[in-house]
Protein backbone atom coordinates (compact mmCIF):
# COMPACT_ATOMS: atom_id res chain seq x y z
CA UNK A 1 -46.66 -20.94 34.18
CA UNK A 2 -49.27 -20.59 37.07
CA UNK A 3 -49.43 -24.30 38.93
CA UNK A 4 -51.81 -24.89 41.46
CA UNK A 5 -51.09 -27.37 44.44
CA UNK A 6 -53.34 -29.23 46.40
CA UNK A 7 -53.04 -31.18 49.42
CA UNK A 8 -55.27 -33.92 50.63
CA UNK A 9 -54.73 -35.81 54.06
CA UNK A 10 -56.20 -39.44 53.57
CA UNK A 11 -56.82 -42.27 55.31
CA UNK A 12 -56.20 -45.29 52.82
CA UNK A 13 -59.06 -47.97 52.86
CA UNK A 14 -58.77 -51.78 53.26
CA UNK A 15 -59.87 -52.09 49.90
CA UNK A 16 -56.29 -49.61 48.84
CA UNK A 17 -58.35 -47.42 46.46
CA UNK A 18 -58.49 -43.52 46.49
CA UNK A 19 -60.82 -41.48 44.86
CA UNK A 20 -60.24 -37.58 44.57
CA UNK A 21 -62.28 -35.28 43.05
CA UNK A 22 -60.13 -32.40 41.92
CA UNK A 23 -61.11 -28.66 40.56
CA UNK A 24 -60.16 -29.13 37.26
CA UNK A 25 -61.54 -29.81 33.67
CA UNK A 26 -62.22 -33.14 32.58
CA UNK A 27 -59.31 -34.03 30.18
CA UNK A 28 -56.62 -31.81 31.66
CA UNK A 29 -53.23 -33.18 32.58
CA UNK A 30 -52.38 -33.30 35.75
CA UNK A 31 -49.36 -34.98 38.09
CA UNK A 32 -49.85 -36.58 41.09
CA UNK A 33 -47.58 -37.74 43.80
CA UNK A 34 -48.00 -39.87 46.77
CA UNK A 35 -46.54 -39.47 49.98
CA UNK A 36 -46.66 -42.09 52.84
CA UNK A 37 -46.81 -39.94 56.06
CA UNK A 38 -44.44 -40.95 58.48
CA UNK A 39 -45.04 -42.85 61.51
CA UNK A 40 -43.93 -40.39 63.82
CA UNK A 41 -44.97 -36.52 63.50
CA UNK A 42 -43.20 -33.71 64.79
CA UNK A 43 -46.63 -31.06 64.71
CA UNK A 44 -44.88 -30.22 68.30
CA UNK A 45 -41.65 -29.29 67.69
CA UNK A 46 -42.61 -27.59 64.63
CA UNK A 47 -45.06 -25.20 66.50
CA UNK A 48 -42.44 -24.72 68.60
CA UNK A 49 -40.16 -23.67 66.17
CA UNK A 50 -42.33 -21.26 64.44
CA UNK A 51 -43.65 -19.78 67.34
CA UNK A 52 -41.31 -17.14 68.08
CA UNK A 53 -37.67 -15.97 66.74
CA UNK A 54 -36.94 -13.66 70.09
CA UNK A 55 -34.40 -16.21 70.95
CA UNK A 56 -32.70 -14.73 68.01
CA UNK A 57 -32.80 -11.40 68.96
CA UNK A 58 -29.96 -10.91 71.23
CA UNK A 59 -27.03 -8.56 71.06
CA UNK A 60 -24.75 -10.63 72.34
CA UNK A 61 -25.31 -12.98 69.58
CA UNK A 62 -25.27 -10.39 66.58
CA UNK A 63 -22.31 -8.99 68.02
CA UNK A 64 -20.78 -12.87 67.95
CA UNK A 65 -22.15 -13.38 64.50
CA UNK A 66 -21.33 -9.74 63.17
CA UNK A 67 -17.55 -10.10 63.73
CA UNK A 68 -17.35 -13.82 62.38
């Protein structure tokens, strides 16, 4: 079964209502969840993280890991 996810990023008003308008038929089923962002974000350390695996690739290491 082919699902497809969508992710909004929302502000939520005074008045506490959203209103979404999604790319789907009127009368299909869908599911919803809501997630409260957290206070803090980690965008940094998580650009960090993805942005490079070189620190991986060291023969000492492998050799370490290799023989474990």
């Amino acid at each position: 079964m082919l699902q497809t996810a969508l992710k909004y990023d929302l502000r939520v008003p005074a008045n506490g209502h959203i209103e979404l308008r999604v790319p789907f038929p009127s009368g299909a089923h869908i599911t919803v969840f809501v997630v409260e962002e957290p206070a803090e974000r980690f965008d940094d350390l998580l650009a960090a993280a993805e942005s490079s695996l070189s620190f991986w690739d060291n023969p000492l290491d492998d050799e370490d890991w290799n023989h474990a």
